[in-house]
N, C-alpha and C. Protein backbone atom coordinates (compact mmCIF):
# COMPACT_ATOMS: atom_id res chain seq x y z
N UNK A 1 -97.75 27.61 -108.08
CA UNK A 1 -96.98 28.25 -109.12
C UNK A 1 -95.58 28.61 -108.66
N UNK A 2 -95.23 29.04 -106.96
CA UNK A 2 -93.79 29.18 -107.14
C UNK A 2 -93.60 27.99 -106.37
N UNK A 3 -91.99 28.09 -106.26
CA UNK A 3 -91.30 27.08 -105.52
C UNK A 3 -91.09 27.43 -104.19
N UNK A 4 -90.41 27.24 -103.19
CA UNK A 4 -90.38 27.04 -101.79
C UNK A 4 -89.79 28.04 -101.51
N UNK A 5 -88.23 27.98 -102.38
CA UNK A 5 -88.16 29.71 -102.62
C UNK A 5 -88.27 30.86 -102.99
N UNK A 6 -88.94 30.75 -103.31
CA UNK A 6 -89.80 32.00 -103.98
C UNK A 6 -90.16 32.47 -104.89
N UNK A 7 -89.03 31.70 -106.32
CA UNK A 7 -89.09 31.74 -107.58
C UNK A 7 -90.52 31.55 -107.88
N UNK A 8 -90.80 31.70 -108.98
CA UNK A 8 -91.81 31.43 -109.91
C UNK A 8 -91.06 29.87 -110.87
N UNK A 9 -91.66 28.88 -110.66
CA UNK A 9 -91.57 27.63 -111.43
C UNK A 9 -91.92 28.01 -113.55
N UNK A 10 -91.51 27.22 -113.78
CA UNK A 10 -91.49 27.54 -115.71
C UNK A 10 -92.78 26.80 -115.70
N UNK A 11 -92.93 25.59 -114.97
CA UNK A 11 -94.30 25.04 -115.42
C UNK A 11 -95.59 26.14 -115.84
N UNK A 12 -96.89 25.39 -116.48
CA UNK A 12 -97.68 25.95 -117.05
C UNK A 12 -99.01 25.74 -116.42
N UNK A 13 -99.88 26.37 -115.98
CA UNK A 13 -101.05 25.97 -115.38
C UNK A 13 -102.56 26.71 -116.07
N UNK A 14 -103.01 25.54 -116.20
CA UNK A 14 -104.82 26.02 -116.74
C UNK A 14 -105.65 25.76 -115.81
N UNK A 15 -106.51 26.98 -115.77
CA UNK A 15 -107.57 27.45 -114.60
C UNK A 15 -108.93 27.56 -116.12
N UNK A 16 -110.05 26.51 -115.74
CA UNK A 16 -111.12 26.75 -116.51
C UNK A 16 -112.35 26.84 -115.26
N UNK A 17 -112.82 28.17 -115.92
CA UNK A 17 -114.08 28.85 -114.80
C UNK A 17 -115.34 28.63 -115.53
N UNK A 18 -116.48 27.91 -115.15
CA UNK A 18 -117.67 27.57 -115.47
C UNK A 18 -118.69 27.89 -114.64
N UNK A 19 -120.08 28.49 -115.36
CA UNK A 19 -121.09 28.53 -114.80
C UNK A 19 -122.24 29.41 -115.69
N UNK A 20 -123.31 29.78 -115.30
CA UNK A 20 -124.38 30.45 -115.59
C UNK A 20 -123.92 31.95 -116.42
N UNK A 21 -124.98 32.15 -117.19
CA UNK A 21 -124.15 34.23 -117.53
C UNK A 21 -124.91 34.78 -116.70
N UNK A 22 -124.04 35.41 -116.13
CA UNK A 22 -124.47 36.24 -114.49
C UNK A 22 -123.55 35.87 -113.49
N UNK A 23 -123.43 34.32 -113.36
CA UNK A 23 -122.35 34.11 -112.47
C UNK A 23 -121.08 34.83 -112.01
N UNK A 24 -120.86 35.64 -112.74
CA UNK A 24 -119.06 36.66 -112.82
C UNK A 24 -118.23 35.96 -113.63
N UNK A 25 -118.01 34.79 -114.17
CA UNK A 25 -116.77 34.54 -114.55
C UNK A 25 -115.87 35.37 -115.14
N UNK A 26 -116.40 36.28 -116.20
CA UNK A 26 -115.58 37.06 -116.71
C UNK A 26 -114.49 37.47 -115.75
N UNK A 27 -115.59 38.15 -115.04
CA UNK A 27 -114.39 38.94 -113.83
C UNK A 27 -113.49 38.01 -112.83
N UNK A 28 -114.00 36.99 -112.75
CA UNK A 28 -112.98 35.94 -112.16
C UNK A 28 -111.73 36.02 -113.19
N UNK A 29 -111.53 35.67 -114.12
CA UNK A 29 -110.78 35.09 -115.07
C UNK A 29 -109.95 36.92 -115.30
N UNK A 30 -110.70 37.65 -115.47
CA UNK A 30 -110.09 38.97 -115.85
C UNK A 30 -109.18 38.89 -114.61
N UNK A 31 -109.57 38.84 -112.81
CA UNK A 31 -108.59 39.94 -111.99
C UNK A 31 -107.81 38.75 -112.15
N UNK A 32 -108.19 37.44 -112.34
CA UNK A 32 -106.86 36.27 -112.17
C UNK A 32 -106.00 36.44 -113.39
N UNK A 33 -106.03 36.58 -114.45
CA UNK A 33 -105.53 37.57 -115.63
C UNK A 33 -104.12 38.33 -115.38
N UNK A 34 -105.15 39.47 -114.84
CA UNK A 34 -104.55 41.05 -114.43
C UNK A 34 -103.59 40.54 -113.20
N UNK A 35 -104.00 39.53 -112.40
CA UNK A 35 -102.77 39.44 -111.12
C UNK A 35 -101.88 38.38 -111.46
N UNK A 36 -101.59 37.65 -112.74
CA UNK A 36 -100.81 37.04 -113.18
C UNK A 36 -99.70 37.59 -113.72
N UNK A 37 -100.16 38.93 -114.82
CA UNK A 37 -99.49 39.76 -115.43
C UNK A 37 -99.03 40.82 -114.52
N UNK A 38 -99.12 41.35 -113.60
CA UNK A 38 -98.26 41.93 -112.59
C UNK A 38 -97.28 41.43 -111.84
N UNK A 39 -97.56 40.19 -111.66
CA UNK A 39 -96.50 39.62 -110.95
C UNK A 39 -95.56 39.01 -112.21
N UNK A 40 -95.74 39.31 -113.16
CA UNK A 40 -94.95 39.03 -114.32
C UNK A 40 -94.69 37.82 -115.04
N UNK A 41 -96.15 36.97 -115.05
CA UNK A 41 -96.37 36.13 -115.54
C UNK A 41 -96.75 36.14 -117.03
N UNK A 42 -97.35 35.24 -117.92
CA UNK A 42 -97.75 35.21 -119.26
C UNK A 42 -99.25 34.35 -118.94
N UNK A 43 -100.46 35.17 -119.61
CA UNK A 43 -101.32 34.78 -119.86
C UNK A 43 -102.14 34.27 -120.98
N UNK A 44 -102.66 33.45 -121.46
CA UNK A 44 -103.55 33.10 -122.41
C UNK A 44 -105.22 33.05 -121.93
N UNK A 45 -106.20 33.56 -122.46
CA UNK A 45 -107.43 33.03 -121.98
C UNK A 45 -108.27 32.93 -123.72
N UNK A 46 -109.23 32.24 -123.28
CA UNK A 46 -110.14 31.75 -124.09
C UNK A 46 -111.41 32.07 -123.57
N UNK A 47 -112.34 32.70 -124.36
CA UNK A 47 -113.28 32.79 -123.93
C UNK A 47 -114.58 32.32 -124.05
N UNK A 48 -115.59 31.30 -124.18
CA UNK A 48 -116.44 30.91 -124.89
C UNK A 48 -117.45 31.86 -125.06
N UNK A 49 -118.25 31.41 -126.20
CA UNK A 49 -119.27 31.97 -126.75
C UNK A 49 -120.54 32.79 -125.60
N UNK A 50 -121.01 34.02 -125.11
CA UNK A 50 -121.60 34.47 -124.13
C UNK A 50 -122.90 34.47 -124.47
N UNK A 51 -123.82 34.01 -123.71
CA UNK A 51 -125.15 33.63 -123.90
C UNK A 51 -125.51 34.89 -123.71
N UNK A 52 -126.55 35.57 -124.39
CA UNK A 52 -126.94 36.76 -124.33
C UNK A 52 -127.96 36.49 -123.08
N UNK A 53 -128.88 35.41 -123.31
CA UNK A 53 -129.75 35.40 -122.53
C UNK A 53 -128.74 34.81 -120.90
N UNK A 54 -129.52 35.48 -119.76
CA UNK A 54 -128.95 34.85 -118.35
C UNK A 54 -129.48 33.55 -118.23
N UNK A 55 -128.33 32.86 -117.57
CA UNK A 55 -128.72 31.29 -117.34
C UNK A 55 -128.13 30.42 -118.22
N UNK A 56 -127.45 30.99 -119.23
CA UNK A 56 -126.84 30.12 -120.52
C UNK A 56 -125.79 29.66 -119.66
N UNK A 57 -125.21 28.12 -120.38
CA UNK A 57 -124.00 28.03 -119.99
C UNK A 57 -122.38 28.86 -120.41
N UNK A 58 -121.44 28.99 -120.12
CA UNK A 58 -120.49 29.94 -120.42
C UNK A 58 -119.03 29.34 -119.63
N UNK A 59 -118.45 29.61 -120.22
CA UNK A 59 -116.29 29.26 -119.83
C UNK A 59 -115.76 30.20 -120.05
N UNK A 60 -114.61 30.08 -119.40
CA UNK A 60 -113.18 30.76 -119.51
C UNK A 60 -112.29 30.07 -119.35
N UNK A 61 -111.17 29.77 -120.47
CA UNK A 61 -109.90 28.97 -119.63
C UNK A 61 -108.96 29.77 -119.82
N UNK A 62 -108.23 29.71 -118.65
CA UNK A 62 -106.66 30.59 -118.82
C UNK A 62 -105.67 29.84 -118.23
N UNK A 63 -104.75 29.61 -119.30
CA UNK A 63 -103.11 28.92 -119.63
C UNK A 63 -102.66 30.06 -118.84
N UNK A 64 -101.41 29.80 -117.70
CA UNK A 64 -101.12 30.81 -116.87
C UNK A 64 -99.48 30.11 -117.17
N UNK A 65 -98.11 31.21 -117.31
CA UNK A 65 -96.78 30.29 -117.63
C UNK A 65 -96.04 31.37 -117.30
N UNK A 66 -94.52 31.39 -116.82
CA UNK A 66 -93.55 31.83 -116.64
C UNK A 66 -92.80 32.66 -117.95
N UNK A 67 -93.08 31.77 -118.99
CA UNK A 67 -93.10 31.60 -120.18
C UNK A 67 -93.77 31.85 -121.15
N UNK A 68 -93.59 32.53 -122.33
CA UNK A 68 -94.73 32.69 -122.58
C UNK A 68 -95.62 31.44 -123.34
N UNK A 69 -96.61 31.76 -123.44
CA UNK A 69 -97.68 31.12 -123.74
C UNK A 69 -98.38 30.93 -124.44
N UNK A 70 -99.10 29.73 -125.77
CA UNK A 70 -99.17 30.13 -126.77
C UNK A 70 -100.50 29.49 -127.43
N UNK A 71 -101.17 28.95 -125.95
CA UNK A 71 -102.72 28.50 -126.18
C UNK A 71 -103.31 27.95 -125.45
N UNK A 72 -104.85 27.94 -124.81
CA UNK A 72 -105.20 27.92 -123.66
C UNK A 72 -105.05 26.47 -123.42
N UNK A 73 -104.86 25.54 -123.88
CA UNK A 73 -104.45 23.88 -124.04
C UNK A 73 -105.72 23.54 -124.14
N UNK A 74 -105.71 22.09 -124.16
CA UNK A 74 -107.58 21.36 -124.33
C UNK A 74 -107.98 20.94 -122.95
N UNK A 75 -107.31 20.87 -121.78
CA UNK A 75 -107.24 20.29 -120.52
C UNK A 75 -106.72 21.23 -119.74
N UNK A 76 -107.27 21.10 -118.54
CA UNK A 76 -107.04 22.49 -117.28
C UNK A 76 -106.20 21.42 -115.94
N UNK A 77 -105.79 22.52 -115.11
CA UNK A 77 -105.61 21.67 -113.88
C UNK A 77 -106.25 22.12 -112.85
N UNK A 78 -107.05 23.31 -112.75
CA UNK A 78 -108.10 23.60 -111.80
C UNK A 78 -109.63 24.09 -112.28
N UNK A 79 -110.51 23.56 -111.79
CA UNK A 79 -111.62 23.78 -112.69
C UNK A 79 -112.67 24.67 -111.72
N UNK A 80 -112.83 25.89 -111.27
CA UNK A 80 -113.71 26.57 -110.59
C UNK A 80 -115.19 26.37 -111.11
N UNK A 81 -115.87 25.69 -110.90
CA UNK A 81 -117.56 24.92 -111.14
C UNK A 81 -118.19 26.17 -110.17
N UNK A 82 -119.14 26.97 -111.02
CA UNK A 82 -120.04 27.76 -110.13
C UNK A 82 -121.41 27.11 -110.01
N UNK A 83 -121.19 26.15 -111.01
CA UNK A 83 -122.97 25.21 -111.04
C UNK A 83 -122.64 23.78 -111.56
N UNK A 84 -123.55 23.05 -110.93
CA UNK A 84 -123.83 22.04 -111.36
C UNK A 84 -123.16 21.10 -112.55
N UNK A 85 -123.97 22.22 -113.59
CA UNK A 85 -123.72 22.02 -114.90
C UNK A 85 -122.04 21.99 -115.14
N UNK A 86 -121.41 22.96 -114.93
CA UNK A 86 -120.26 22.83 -115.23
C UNK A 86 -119.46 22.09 -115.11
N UNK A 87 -119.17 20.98 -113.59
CA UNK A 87 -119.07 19.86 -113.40
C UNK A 87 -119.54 18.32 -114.60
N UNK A 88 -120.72 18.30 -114.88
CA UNK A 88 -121.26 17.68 -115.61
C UNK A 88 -120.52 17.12 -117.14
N UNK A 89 -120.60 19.05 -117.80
CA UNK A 89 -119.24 19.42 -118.89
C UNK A 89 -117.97 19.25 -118.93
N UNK A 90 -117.40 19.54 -117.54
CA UNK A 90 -116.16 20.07 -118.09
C UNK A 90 -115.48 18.89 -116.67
N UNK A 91 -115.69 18.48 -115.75
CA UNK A 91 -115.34 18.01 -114.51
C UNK A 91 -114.15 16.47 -115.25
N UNK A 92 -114.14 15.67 -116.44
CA UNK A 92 -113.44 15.11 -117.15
C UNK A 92 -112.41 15.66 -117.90
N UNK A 93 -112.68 17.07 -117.90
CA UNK A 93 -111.23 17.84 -118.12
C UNK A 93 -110.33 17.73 -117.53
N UNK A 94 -110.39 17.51 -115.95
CA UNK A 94 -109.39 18.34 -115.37
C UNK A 94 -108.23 17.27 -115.23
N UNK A 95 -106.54 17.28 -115.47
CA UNK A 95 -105.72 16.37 -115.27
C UNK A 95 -105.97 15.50 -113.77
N UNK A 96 -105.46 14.22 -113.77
CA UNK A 96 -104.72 13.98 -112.95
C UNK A 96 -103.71 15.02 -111.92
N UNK A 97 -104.01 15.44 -110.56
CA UNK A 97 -102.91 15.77 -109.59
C UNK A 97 -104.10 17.39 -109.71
N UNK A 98 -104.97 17.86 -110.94
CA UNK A 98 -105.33 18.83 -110.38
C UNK A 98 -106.60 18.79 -109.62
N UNK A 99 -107.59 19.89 -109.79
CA UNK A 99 -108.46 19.83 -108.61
C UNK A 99 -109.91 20.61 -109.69
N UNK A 100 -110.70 20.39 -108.67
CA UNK A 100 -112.57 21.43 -108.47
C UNK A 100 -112.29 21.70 -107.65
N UNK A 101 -112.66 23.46 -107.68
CA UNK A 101 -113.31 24.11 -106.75
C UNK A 101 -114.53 24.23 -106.98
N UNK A 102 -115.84 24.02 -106.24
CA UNK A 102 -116.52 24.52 -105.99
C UNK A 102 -117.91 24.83 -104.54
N UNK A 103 -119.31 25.01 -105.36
CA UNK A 103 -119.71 25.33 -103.61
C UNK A 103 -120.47 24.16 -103.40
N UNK A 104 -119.90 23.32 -102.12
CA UNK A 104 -120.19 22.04 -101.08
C UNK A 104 -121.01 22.25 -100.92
N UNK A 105 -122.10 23.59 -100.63
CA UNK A 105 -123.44 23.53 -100.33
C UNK A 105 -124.26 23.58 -101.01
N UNK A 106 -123.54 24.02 -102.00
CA UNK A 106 -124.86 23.30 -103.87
C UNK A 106 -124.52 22.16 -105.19
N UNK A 107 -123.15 22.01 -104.69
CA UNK A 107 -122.98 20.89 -105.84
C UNK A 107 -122.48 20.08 -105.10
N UNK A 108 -123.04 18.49 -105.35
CA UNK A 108 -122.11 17.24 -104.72
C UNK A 108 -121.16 16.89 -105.89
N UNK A 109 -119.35 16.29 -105.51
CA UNK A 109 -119.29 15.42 -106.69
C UNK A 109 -119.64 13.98 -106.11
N UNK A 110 -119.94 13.43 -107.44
CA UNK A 110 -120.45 12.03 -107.82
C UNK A 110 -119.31 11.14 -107.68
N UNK A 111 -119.45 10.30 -107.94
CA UNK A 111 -117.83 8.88 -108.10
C UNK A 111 -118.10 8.63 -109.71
N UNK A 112 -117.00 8.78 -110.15
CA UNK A 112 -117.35 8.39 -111.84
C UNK A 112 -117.32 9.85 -112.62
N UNK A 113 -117.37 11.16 -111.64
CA UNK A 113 -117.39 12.28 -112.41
C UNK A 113 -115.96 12.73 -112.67
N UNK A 114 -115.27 12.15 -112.03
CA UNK A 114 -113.34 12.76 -112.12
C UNK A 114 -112.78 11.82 -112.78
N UNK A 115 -111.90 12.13 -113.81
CA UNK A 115 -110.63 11.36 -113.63
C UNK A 115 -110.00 10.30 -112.40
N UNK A 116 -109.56 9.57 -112.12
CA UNK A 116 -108.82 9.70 -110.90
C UNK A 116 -107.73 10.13 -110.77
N UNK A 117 -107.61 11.22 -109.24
CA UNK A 117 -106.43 11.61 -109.24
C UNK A 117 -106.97 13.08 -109.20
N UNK A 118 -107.75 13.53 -109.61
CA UNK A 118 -108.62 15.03 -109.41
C UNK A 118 -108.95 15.32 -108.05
N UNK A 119 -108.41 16.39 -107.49
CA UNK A 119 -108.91 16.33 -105.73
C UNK A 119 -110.15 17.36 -106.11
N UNK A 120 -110.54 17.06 -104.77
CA UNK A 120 -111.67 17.82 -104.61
C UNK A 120 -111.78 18.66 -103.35
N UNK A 121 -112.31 19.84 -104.40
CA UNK A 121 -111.95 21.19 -102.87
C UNK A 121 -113.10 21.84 -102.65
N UNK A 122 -113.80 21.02 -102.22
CA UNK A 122 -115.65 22.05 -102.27
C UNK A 122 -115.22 23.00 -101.00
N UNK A 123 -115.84 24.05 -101.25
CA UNK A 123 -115.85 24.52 -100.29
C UNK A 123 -117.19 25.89 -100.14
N UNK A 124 -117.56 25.83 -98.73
CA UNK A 124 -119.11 26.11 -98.29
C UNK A 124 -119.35 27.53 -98.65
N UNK A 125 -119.09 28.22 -99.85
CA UNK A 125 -119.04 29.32 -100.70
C UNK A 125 -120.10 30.16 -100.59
N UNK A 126 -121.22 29.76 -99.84
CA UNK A 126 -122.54 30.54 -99.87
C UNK A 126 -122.35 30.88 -98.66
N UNK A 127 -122.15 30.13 -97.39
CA UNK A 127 -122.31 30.82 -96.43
C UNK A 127 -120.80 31.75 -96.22
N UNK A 128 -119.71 31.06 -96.50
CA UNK A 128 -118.70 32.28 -97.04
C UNK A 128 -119.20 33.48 -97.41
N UNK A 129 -119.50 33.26 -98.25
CA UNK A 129 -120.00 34.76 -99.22
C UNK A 129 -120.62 35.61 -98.53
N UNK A 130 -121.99 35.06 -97.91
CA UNK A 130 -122.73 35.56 -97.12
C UNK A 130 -122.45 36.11 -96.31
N UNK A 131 -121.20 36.40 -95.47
CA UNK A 131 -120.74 37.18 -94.25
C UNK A 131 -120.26 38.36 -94.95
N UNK A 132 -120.03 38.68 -96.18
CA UNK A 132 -119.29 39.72 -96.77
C UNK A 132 -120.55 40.30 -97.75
N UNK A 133 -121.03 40.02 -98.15
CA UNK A 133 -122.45 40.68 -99.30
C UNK A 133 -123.75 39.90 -99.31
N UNK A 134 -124.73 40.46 -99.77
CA UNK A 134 -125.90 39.39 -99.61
C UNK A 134 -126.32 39.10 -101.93
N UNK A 135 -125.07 38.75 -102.29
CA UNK A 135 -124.95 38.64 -103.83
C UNK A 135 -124.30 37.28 -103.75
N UNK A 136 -125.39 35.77 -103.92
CA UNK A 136 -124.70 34.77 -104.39
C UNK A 136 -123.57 34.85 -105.26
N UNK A 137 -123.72 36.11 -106.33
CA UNK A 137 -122.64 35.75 -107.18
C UNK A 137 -120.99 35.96 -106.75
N UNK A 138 -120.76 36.49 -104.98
CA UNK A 138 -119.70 36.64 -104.49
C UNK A 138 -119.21 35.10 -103.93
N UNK A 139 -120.03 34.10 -104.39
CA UNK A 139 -119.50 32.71 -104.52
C UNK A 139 -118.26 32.68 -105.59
N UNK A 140 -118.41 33.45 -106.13
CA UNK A 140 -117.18 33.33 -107.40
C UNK A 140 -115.49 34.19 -106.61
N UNK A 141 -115.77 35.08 -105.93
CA UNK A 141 -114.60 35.68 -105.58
C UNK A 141 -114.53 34.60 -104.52
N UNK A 142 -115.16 34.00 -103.84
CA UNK A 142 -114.70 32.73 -102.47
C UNK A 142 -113.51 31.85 -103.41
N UNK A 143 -114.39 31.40 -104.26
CA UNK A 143 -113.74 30.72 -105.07
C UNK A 143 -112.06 31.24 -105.76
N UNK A 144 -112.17 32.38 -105.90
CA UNK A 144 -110.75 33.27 -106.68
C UNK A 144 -109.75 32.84 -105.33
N UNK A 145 -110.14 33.48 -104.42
CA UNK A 145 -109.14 33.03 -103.43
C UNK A 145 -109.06 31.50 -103.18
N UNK A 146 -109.77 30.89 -102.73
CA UNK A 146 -109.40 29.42 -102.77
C UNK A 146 -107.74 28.81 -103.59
N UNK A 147 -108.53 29.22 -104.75
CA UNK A 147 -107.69 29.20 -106.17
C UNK A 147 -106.38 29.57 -106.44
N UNK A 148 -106.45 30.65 -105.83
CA UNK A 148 -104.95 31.52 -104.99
C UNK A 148 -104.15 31.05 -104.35
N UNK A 149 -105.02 30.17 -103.27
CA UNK A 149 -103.66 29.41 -101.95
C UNK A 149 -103.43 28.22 -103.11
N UNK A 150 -104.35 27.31 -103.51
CA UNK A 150 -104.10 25.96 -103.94
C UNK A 150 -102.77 26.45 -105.07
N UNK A 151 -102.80 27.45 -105.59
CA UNK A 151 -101.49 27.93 -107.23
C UNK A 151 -100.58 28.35 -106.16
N UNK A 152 -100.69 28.74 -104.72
CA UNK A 152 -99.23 29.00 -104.43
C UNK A 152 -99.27 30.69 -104.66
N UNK A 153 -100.26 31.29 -105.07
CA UNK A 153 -99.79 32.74 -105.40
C UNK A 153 -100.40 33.32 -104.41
N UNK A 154 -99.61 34.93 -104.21
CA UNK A 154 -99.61 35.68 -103.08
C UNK A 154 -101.24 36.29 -103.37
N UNK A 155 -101.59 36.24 -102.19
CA UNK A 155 -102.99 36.97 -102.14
C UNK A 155 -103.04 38.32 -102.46
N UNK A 156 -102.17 39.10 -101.71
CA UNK A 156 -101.85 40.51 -102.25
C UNK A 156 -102.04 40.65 -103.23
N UNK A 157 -101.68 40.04 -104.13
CA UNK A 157 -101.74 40.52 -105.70
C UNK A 157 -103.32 40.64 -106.42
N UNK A 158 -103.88 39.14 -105.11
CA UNK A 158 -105.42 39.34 -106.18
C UNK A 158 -106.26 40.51 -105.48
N UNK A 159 -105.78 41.02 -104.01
CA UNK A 159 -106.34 41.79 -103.02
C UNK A 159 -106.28 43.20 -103.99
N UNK A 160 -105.08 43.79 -104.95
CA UNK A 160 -105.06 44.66 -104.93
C UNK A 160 -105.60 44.46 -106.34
N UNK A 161 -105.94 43.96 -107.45
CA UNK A 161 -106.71 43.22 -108.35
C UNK A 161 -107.98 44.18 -108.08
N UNK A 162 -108.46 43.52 -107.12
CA UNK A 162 -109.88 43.46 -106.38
C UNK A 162 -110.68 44.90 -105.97
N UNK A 163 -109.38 45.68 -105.26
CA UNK A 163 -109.52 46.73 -105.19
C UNK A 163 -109.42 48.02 -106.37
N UNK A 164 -108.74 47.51 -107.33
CA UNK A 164 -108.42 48.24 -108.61
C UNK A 164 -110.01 48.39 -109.41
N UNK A 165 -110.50 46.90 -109.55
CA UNK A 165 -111.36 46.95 -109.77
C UNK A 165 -112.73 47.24 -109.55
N UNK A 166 -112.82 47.34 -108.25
CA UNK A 166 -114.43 47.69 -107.23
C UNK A 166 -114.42 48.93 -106.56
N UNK A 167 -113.25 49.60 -107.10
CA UNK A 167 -112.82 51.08 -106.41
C UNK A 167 -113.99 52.35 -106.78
N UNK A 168 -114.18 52.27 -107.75
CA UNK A 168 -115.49 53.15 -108.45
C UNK A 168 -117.06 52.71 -108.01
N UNK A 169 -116.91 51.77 -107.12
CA UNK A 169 -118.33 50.92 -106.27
C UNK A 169 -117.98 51.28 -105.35
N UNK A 170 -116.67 51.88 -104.76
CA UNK A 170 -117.21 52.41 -102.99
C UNK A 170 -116.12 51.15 -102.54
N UNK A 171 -116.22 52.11 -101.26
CA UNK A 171 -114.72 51.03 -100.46
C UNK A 171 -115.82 50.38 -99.68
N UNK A 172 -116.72 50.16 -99.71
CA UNK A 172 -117.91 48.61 -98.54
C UNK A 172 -117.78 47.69 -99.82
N UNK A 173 -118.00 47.82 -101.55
CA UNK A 173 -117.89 46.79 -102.11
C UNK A 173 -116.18 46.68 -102.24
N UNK A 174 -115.78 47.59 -102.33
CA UNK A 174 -113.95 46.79 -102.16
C UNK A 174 -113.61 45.72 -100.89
N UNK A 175 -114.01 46.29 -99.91
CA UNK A 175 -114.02 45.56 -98.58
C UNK A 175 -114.73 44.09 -98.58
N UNK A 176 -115.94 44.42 -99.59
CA UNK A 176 -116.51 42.81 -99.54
C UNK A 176 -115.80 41.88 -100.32
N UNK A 177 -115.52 42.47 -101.02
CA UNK A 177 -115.09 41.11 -101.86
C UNK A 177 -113.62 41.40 -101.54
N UNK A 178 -112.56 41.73 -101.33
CA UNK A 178 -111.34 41.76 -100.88
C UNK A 178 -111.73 40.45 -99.62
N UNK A 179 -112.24 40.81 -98.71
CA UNK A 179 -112.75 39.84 -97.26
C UNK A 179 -113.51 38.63 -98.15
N UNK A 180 -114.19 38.66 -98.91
CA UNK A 180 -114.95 36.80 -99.36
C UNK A 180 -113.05 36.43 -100.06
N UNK A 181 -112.61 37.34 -100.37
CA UNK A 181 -111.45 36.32 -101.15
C UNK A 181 -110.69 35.73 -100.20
N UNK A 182 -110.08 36.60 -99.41
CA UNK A 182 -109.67 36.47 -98.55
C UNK A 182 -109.64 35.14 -97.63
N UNK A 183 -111.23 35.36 -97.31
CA UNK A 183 -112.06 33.63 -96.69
C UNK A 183 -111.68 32.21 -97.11
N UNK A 184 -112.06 33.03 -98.48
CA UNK A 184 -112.17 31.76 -99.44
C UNK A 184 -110.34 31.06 -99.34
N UNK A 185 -109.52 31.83 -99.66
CA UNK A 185 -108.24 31.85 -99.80
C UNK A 185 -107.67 31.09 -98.06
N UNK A 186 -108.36 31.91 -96.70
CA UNK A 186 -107.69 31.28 -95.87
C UNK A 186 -108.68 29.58 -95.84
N UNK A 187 -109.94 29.74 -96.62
CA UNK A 187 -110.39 28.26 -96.18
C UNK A 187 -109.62 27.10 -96.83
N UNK A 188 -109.31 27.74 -98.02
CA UNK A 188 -108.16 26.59 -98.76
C UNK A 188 -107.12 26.34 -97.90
N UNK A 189 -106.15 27.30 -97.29
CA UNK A 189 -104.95 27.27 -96.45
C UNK A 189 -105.22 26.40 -95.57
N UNK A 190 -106.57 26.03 -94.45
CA UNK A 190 -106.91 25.53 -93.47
C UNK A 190 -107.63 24.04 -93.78
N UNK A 191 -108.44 23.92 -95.04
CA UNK A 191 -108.82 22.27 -95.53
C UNK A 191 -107.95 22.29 -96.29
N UNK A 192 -107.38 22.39 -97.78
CA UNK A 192 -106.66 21.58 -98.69
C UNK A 192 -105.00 21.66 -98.56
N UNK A 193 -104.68 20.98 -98.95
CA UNK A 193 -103.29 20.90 -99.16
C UNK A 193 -102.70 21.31 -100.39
């Protein structure tokens, strides 16, 4: 999202988050939201329909712009897959030049499931997670950070996101998931480009 110097670029970027109800997305999509609009960005999100029952499938896409913004578009450029399924759905969304995140140790991609031109950023999200909480669903904050280095945006912003939000849970759950983002965020810095 910025440039080399520091600006913030006018371009427009869509982040669509998929998976199970339970997974977190909400809250993915909310602190990525909330740390867009602090740093003084324009947000759009969309939310799909929420399965009452757990296990349903469920989305979020959020149009992220310099500019403002005036609809979540029909196509994303990063697609955070918490399952399987979501890949399956939505993995033909994603443009050319953007990417999947998700976890290498539970979803393979296939050949024939991307566009070409979609990179792929699995990354080992469970055992990530696992050093910071014993809640698969902190596969989703691995993932927030990931998401973070690949857009170019300052971690700080989702760190203090993170903490805004898990502050009324006690500073061991601020600490955990501040540290899985963190992970997640330096594992992108260290595999993807």
């Amino acid at each position: 999202m910025s440039q080399s110097n520091g600006s913030l670029s006018p371009r427009k970027v869509s982040v669509r988050i998929g998976g199970a109800a339970g997974d977190g997305i909400a809250s993915v999509a909310e602190t990525l939201a909330k740390a867009c609009a602090r740093h003084g960005l324009y947000a759009y999100a969309y939310n799909s329909y929420q399965y009452v029952i757990r296990g349903g499938h469920i989305f979020m896409q959020i149009r992220i712009g310099s500019k403002k913004v005036w609809s979540q578009g029909d196509f994303c450029d990063f697609l955070i897959a918490l399952n399987l399924d979501t890949i399956k759905r939505h993995a033909k969304d994603v443009l050319p030049g953007g990417g999947i995140i998700y976890n290498s140790e539970k979803i393979k991609l296939e050949p024939g499931q991307t566009q070409p031109g979609v990179l792929d950023y699995g990354v080992p999200a469970s055992t990530i997670a696992s050093k910071y909480g014993k809640s698969p669903v902190m596969q989703n904050t691995v993932a927030l950070g990931a998401l973070a280095h690949l857009m170019n945006f300052p971690f700080e912003s989702i760190a203090e996101i993170l903490t805004d939000t898990f502050k009324k849970k006690g500073e061991i759950v601020v600490k955990a998931n501040v540290d899985a983002a963190r992970a997640g965020f330096d594992h992108a810095a260290q595999n993807f480009k």
